[in-house]
N, C-alpha and C. Protein backbone atom coordinates (compact mmCIF):
# COMPACT_ATOMS: atom_id res chain seq x y z
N UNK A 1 -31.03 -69.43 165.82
CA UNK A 1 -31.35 -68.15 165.20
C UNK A 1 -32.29 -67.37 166.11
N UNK A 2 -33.32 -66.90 165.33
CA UNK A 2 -34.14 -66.18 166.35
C UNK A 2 -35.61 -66.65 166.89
N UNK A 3 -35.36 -66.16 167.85
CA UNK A 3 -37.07 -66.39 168.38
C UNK A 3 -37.97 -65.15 168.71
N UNK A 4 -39.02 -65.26 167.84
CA UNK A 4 -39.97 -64.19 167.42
C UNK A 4 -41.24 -64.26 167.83
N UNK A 5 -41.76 -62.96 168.25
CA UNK A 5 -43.20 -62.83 168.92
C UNK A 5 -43.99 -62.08 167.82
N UNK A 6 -45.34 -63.13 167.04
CA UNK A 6 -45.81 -62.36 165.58
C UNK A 6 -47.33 -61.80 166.22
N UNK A 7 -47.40 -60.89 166.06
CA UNK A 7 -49.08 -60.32 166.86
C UNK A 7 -49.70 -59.85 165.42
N UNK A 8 -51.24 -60.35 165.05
CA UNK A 8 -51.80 -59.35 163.97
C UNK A 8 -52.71 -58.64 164.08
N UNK A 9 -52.82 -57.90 163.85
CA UNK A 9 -53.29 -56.44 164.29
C UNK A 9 -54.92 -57.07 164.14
N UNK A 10 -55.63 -57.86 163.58
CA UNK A 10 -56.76 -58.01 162.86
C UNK A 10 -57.63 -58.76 164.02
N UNK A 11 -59.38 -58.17 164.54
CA UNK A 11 -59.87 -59.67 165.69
C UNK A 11 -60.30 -60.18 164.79
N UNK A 12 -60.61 -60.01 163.31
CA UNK A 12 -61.77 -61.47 162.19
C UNK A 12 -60.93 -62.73 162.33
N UNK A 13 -61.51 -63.67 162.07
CA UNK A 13 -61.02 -64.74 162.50
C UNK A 13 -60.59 -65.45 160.91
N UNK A 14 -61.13 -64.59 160.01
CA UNK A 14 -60.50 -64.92 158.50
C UNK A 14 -59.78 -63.88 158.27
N UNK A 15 -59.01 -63.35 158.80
CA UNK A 15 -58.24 -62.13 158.41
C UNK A 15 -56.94 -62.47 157.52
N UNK A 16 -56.92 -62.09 156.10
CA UNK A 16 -55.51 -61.78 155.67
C UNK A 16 -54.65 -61.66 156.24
N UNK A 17 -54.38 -60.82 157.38
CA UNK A 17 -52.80 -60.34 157.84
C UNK A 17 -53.03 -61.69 158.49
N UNK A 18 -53.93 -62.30 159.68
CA UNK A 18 -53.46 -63.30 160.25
C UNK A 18 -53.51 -64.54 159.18
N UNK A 19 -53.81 -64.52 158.27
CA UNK A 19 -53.55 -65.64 157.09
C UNK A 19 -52.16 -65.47 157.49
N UNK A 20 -51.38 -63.89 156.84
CA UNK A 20 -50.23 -63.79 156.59
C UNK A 20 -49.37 -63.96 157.47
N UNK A 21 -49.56 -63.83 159.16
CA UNK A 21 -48.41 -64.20 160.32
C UNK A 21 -48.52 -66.05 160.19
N UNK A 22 -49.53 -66.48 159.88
CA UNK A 22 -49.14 -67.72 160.11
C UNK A 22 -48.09 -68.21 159.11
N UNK A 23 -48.36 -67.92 157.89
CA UNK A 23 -47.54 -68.13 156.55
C UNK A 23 -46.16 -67.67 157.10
N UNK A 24 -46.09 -66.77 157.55
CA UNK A 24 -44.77 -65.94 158.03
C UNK A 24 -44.04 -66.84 158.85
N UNK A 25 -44.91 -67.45 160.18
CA UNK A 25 -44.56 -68.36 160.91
C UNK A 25 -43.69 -69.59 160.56
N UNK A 26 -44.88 -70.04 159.45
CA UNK A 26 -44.01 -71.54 158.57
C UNK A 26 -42.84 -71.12 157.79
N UNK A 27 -42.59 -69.98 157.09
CA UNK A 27 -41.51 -69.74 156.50
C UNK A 27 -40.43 -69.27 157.30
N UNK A 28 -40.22 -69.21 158.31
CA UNK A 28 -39.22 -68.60 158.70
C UNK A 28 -37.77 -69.83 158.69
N UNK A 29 -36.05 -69.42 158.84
CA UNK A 29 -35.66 -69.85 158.37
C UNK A 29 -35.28 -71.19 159.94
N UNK A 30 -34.92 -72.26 159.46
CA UNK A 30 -34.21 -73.24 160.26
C UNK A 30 -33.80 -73.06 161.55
N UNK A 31 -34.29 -73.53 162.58
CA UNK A 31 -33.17 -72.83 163.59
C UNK A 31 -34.46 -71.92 164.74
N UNK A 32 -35.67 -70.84 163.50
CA UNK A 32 -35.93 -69.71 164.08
C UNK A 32 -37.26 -70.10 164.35
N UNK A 33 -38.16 -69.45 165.39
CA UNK A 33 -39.51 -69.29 165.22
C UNK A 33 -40.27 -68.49 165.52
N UNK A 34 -41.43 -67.98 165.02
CA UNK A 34 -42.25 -67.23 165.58
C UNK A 34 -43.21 -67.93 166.38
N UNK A 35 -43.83 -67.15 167.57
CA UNK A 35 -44.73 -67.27 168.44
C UNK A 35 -45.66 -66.53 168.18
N UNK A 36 -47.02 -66.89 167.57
CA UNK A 36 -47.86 -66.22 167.48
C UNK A 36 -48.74 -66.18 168.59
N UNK A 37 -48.71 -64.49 168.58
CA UNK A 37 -50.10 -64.42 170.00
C UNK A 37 -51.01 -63.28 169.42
N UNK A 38 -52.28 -63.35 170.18
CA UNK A 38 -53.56 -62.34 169.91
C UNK A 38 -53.71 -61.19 170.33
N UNK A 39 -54.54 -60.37 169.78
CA UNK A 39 -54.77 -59.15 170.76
C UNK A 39 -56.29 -59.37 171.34
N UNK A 40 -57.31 -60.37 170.66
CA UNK A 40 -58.35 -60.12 171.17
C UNK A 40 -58.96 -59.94 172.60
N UNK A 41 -58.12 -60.39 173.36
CA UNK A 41 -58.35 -60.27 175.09
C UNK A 41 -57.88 -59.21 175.49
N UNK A 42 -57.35 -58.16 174.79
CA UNK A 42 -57.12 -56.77 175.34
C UNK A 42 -58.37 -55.60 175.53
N UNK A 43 -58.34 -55.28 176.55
CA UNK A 43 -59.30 -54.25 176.85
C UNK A 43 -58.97 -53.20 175.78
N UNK A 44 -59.97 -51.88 176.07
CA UNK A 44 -59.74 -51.25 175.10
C UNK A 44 -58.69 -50.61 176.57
N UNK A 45 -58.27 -49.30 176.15
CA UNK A 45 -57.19 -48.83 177.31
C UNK A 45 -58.08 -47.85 178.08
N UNK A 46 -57.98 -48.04 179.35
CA UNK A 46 -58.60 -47.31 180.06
C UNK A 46 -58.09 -46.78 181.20
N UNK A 47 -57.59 -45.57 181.54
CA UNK A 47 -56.62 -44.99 182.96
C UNK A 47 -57.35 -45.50 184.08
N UNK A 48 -58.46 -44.86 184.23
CA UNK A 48 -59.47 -45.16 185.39
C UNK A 48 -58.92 -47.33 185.40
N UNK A 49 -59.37 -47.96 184.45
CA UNK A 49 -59.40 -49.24 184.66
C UNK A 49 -57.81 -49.57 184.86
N UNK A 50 -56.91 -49.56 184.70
CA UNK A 50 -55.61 -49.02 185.23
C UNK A 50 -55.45 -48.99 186.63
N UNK A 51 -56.00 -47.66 186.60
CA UNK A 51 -55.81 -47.39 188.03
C UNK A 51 -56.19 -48.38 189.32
N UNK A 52 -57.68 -48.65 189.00
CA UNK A 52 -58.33 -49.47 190.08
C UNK A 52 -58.04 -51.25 189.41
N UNK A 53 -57.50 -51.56 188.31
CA UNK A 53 -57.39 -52.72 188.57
C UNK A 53 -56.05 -53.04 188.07
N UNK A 54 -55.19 -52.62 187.83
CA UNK A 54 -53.78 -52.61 187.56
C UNK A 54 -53.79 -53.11 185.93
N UNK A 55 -52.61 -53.46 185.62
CA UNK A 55 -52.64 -54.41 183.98
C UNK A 55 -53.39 -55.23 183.63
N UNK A 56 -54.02 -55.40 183.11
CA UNK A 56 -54.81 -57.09 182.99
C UNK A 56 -54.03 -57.72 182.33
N UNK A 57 -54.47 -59.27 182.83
CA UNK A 57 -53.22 -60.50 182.20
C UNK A 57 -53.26 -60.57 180.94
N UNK A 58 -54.19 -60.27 180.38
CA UNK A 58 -53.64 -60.89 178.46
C UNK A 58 -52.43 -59.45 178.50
N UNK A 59 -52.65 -58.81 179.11
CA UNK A 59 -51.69 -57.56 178.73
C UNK A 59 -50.05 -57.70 179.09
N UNK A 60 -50.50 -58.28 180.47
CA UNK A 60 -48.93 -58.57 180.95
C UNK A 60 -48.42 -59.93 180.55
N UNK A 61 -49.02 -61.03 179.95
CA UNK A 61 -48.47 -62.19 179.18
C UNK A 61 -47.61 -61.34 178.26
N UNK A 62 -48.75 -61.01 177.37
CA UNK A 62 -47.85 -60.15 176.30
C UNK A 62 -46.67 -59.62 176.76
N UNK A 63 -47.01 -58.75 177.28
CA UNK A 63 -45.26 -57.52 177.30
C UNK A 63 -44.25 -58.90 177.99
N UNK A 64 -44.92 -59.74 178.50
CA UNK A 64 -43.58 -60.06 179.25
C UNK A 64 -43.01 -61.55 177.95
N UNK A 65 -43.77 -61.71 176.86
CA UNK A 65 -43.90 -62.63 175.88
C UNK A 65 -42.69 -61.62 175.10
N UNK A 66 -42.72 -60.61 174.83
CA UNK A 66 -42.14 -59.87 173.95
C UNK A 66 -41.15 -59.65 174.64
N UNK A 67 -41.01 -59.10 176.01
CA UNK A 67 -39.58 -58.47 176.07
C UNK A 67 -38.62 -60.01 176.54
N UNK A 68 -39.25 -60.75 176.29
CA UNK A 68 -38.12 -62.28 176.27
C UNK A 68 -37.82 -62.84 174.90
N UNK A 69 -38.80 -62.17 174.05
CA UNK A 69 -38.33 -62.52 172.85
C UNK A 69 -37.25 -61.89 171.78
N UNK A 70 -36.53 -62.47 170.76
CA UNK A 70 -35.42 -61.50 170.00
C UNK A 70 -36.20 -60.52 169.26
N UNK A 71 -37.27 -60.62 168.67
CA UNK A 71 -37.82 -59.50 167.88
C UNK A 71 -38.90 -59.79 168.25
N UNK A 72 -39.96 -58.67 167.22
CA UNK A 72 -41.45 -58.66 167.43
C UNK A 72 -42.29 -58.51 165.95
N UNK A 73 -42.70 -59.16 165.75
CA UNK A 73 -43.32 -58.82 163.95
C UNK A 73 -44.74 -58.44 163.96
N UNK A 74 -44.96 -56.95 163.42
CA UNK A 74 -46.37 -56.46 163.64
C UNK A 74 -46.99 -56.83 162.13
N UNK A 75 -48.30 -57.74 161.53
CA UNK A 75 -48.76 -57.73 160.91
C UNK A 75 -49.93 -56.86 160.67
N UNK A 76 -49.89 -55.65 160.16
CA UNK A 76 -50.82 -54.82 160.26
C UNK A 76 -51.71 -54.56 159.47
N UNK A 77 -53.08 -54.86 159.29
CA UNK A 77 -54.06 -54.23 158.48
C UNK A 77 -53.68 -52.77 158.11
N UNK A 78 -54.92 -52.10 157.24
CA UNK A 78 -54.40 -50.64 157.10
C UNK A 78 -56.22 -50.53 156.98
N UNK A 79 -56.60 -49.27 157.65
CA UNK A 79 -58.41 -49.39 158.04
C UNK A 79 -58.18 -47.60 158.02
N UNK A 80 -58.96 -47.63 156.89
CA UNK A 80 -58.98 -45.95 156.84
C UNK A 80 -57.52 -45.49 156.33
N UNK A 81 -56.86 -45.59 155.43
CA UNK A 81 -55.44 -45.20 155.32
C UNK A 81 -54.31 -44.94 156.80
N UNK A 82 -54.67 -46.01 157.52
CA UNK A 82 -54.26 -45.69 158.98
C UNK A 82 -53.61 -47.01 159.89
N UNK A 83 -53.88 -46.88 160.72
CA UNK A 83 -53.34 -48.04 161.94
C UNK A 83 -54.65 -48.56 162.49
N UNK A 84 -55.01 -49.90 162.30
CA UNK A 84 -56.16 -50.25 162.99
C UNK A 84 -56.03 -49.46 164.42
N UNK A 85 -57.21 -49.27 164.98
CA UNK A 85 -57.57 -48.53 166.51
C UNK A 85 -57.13 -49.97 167.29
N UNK A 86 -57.18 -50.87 166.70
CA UNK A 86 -57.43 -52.35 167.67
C UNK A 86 -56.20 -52.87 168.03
N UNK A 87 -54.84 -52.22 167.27
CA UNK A 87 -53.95 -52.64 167.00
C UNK A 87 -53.01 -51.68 167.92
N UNK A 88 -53.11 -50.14 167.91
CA UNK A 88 -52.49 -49.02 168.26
C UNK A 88 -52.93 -49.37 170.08
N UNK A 89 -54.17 -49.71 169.98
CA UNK A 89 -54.61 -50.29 172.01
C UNK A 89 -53.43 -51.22 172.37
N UNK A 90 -53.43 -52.20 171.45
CA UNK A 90 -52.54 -53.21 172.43
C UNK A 90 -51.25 -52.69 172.40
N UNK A 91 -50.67 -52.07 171.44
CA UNK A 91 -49.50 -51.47 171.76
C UNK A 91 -49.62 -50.26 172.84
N UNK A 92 -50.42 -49.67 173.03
CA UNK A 92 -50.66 -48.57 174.04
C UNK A 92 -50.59 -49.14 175.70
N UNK A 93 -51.52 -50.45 175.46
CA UNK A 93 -51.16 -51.05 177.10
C UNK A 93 -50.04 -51.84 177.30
N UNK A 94 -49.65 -51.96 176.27
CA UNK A 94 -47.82 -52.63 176.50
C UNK A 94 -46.95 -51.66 176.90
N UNK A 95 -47.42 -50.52 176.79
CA UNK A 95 -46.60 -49.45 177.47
C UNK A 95 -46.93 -48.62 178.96
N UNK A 96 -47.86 -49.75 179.67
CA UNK A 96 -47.73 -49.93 180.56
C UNK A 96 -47.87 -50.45 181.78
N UNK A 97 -47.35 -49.78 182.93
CA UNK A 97 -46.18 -48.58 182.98
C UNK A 97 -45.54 -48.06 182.55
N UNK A 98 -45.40 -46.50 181.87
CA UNK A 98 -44.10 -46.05 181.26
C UNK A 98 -42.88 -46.60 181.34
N UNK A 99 -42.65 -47.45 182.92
CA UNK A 99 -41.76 -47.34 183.32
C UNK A 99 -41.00 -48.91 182.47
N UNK A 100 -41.98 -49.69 181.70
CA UNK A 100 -41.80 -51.13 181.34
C UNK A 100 -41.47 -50.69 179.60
N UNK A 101 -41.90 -49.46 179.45
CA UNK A 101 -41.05 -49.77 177.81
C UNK A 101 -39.87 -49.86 177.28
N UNK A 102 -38.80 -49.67 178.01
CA UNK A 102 -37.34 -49.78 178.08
C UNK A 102 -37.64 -51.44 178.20
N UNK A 103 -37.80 -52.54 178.72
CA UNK A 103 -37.93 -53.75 179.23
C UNK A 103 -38.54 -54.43 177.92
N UNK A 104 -39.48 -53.97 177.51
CA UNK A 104 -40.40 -54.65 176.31
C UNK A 104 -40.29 -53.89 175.15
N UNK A 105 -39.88 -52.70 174.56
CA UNK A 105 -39.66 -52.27 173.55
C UNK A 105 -38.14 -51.75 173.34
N UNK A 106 -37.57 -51.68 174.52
CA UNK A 106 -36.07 -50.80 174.55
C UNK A 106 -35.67 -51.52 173.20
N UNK A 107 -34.64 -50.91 172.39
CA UNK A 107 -33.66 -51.68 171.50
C UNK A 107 -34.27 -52.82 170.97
N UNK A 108 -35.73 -53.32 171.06
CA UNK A 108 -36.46 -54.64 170.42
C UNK A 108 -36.17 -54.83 168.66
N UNK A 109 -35.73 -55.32 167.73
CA UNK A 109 -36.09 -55.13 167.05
C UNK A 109 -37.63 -55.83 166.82
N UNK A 110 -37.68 -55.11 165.34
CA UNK A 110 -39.31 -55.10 164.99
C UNK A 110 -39.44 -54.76 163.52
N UNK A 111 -40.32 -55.31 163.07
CA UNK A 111 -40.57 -55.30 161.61
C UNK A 111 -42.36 -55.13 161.16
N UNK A 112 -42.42 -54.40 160.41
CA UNK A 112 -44.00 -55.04 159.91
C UNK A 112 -43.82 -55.31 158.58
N UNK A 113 -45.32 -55.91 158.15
CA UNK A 113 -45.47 -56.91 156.98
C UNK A 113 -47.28 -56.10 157.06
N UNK A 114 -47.94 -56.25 155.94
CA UNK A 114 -49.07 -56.23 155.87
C UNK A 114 -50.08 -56.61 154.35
N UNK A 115 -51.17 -57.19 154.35
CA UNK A 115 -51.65 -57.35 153.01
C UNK A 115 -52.80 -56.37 153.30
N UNK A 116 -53.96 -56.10 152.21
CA UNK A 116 -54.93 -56.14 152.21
C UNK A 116 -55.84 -56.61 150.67
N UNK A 117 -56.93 -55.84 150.50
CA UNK A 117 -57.61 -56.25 149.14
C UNK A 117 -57.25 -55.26 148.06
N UNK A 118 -56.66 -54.14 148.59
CA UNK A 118 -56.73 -53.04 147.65
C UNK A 118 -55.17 -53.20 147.26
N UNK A 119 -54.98 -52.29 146.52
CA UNK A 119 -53.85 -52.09 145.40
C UNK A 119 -52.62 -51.58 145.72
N UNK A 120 -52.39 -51.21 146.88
CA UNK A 120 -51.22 -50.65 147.70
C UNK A 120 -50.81 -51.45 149.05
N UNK A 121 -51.57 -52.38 149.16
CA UNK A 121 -51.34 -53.31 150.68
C UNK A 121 -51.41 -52.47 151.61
N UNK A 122 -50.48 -52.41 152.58
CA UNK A 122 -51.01 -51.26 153.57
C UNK A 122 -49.54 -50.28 153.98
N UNK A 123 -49.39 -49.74 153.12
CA UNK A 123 -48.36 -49.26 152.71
C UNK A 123 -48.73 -48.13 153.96
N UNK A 124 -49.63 -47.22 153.90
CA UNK A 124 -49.90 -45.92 154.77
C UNK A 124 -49.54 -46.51 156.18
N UNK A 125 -50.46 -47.92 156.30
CA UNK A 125 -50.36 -48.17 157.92
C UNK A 125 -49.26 -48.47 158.33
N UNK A 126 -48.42 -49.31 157.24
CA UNK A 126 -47.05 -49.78 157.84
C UNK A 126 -46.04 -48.30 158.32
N UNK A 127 -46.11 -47.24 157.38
CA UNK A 127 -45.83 -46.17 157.80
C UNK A 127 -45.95 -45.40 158.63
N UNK A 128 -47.77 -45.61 158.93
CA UNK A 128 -47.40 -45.05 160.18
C UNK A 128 -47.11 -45.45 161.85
N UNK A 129 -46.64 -46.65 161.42
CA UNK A 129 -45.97 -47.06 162.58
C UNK A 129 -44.68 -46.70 163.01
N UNK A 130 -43.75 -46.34 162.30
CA UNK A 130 -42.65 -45.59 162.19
C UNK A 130 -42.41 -45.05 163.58
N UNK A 131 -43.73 -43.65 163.54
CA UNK A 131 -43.67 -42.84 164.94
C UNK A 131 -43.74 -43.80 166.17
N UNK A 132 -44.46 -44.82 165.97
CA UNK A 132 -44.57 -45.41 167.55
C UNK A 132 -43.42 -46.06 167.04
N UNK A 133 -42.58 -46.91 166.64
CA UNK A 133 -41.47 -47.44 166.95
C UNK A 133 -40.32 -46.87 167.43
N UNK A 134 -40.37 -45.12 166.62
CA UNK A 134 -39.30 -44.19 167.79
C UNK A 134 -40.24 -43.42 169.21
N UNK A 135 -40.90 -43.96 169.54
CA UNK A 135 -41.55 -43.66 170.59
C UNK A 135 -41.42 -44.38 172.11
N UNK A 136 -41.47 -45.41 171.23
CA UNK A 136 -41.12 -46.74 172.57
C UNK A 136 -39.75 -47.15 172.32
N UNK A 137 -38.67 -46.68 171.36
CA UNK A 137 -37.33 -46.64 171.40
C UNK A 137 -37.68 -48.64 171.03
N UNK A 138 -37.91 -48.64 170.16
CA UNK A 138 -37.78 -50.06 169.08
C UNK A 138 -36.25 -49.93 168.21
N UNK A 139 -35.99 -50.67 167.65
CA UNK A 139 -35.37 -51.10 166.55
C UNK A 139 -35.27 -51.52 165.37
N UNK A 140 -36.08 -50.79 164.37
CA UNK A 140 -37.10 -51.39 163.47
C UNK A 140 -36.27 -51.86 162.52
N UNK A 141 -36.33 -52.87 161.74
CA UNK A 141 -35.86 -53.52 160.62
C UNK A 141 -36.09 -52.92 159.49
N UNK A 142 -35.22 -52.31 158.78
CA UNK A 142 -35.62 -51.39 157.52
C UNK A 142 -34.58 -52.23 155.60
N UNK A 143 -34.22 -53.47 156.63
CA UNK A 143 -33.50 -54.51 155.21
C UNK A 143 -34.83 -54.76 154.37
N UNK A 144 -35.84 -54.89 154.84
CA UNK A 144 -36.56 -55.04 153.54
C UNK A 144 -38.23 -54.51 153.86
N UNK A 145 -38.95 -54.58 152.93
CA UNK A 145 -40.56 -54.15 152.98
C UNK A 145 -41.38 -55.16 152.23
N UNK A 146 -42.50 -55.66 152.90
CA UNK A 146 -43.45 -56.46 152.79
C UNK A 146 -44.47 -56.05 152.86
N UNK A 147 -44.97 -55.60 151.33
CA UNK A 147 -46.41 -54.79 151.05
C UNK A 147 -47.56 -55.99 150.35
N UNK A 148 -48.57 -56.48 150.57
CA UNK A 148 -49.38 -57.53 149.77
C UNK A 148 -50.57 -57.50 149.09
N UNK A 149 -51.00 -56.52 148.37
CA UNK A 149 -51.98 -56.16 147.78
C UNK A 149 -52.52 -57.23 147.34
N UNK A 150 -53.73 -56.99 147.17
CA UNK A 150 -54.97 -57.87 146.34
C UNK A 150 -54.61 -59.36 147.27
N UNK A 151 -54.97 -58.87 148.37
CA UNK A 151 -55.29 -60.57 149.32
C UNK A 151 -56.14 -61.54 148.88
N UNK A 152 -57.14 -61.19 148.80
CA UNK A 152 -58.43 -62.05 148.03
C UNK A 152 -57.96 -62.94 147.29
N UNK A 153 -56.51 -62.47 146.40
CA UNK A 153 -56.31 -63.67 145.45
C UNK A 153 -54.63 -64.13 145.78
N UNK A 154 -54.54 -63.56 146.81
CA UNK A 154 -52.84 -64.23 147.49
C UNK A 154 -53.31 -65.03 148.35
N UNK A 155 -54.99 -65.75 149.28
CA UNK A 155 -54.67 -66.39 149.84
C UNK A 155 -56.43 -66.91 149.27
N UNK A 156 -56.62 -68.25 149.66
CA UNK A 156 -57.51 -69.57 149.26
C UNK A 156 -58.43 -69.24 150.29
N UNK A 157 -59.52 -69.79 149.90
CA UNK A 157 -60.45 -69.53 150.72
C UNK A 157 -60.56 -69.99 152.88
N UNK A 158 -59.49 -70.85 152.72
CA UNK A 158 -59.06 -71.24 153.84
C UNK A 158 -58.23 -70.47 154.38
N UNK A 159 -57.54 -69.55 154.25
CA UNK A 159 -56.86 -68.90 154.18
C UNK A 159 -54.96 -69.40 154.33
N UNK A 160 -54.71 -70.04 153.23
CA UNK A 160 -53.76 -70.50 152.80
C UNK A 160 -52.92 -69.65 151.71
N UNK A 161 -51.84 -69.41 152.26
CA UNK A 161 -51.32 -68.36 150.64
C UNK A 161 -50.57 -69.07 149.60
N UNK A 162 -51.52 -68.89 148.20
CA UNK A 162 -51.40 -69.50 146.83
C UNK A 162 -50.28 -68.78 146.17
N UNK A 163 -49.70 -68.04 146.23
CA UNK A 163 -49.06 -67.03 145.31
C UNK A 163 -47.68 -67.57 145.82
N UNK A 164 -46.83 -68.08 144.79
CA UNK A 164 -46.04 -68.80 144.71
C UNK A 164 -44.62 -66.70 144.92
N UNK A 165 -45.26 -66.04 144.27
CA UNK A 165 -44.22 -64.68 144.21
C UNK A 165 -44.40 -64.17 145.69
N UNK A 166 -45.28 -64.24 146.10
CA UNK A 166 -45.54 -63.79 147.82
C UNK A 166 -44.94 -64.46 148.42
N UNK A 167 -44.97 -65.57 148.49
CA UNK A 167 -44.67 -66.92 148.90
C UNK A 167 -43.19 -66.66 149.15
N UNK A 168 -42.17 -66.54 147.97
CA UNK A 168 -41.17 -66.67 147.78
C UNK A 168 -40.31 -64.93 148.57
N UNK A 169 -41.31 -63.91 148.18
CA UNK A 169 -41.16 -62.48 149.07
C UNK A 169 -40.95 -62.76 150.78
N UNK A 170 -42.24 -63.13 151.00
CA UNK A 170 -41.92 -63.71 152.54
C UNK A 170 -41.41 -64.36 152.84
N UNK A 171 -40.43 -65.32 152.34
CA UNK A 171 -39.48 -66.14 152.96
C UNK A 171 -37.69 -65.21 153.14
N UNK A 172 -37.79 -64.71 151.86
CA UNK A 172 -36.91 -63.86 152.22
C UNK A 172 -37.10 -62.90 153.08
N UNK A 173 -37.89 -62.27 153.29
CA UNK A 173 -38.31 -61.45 154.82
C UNK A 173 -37.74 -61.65 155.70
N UNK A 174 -38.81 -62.75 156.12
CA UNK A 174 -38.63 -63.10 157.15
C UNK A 174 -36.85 -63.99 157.66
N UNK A 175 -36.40 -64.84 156.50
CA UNK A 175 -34.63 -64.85 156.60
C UNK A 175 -34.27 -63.56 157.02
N UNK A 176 -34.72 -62.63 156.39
CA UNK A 176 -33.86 -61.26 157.07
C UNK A 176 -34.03 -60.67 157.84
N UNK A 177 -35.31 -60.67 158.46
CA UNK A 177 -35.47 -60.07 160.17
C UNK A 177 -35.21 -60.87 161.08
N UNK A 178 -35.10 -62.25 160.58
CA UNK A 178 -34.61 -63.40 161.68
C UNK A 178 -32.84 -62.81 161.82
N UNK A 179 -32.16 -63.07 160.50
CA UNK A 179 -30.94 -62.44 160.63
C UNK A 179 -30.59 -61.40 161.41
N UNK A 180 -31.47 -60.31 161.41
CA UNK A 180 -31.25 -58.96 162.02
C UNK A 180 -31.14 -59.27 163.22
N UNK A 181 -32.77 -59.74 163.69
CA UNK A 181 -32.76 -59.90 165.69
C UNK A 181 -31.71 -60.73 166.17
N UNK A 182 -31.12 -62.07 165.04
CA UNK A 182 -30.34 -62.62 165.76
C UNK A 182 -28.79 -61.91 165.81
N UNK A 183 -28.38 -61.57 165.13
CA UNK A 183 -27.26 -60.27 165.30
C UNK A 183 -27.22 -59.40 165.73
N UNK A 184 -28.77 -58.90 166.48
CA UNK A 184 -29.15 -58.03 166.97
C UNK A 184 -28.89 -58.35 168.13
N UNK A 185 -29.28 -59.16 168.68
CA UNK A 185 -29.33 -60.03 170.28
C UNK A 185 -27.87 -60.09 170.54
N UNK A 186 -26.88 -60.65 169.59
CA UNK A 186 -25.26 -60.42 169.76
C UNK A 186 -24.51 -59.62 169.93
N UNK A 187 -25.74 -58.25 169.30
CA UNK A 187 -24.61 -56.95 169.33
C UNK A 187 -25.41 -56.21 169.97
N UNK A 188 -26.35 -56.31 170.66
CA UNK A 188 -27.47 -54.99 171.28
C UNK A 188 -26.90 -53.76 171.22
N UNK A 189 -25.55 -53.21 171.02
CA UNK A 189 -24.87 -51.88 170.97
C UNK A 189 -25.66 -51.22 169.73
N UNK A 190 -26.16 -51.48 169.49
CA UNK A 190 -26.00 -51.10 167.67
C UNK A 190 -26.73 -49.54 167.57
C-alpha cells in the first residue's frame, strides 16, 4: 500500500497533533506506513541565510524524505484561527529552490488531520492550507476530514488517544488516504 511521510506542525513535546500523527501512524492500514519526521531543526527561513549557506540538512532530508514518499500527512495545530508560523516555515523551505517543488510537492498527494482543546479542532487552519496546497501544485485528499476537538479529553495524560469514536474516525482516514496515494502512485495522471 502506501508509504507516508507524517510531519506535525507542533515543537511541544506534549503536543496533541503529535499525540495525533503517532496514533495516525499505528492505525494505518496493513501493508502501509507512515514515517514520522520533525520540524524542530528547521531554521526559521532566511534569503540572506540561503544565499550564503545554501539549504540546511534537516531541510533537505526532508524534501528529499517526501518527494520519495507516496503521500504526505500535515498534522496541524490551529494558533490564532490560523496556520502555526512554525509549520508554514518548514513548508516555505521545502520550497526551496523554486525549482524543487515540482520534485517534492508536484502531484504529491496530501491530507491534513488536526485536534486541539477548543470546540472546532482546527477547522480554520486545516483550511487554510488549501492555498498552499494549490501553490506548490499538491494533490490534496478531499475523501474525508479529520477535525478533533476537545484534545484534553481525546488523549491521556501520556499522550495516548482514549476515545474509542476518534479512534475508530482515524482509522478510517487514514485507510483512505493510504488508498488514495496508493492509486495515486498507479495513476499519477489524475
Amino acid at each position: 500500500m502506501a508509504n507516508l511521510i507524517g510531519l506535525s506542525g507542533s515543537l511541544r513535546t506534549a503536543s496533541f497533533n503529535t499525540a495525533l500523527l503517532r496514533s495516525a501512524a499505528r492505525l494505518v492500514p496493513e501493508g502501509s506506513a507512515v514515517e514520522v519526521h520533525g520540524i524542530r531543526d528547521i531554521p526559521l527561513y532566511d534569503g540572506d541565510l540561503e544565499d550564503s549557506s545554501g539549504i540546511p540538512s534537516a531541510v533537505t532530508i526532508l524534501k528529499d524524505a517526501v518527494a520519495a514518499a507516496d503521500g504526505l500527512l500535515l498534522v496541524t495545530p490551529e494558533y490564532n484561527n490560523a496556520i502555526p508560523g512554525v509549520f508554514k516555515n518548514a513548508i516555505d523551505w521545502m520550497t526551496r529552490p523554486a525549482s524543487d517543488i515540482p520534485r517534492v510537492f508536484g502531484n504529491k498527494p496530501i491530507a491534513v488531520i488536526g485536534t486541539s482543546p477548543g470546540n472546532f479542532g482546527t477547522l480554520l487552519s486545516q483550511n487554510a492550507w488549501l492555498s498552499v496546497f494549490r501553490a506548490v501544485g499538491a494533490a490534496p485528499w478531499f475523501g474525508g476530514r479529520l477535525l478533533v476537538p476537545h484534545a484534553n479529553h481525546v488523549f491521556d495524560a501520556a499522550g495516548q488517544l482514549v476515545d474509542v469514536g476518534i479512534e475508530s474516525r482515524l482509522r478510517g482516514f487514514m485507510q483512505g488516504f493510504c488508498a488514495y496515494a496508493d492509486g495515486y502512485r498507479a495513476a499519477p495522471d489524475q
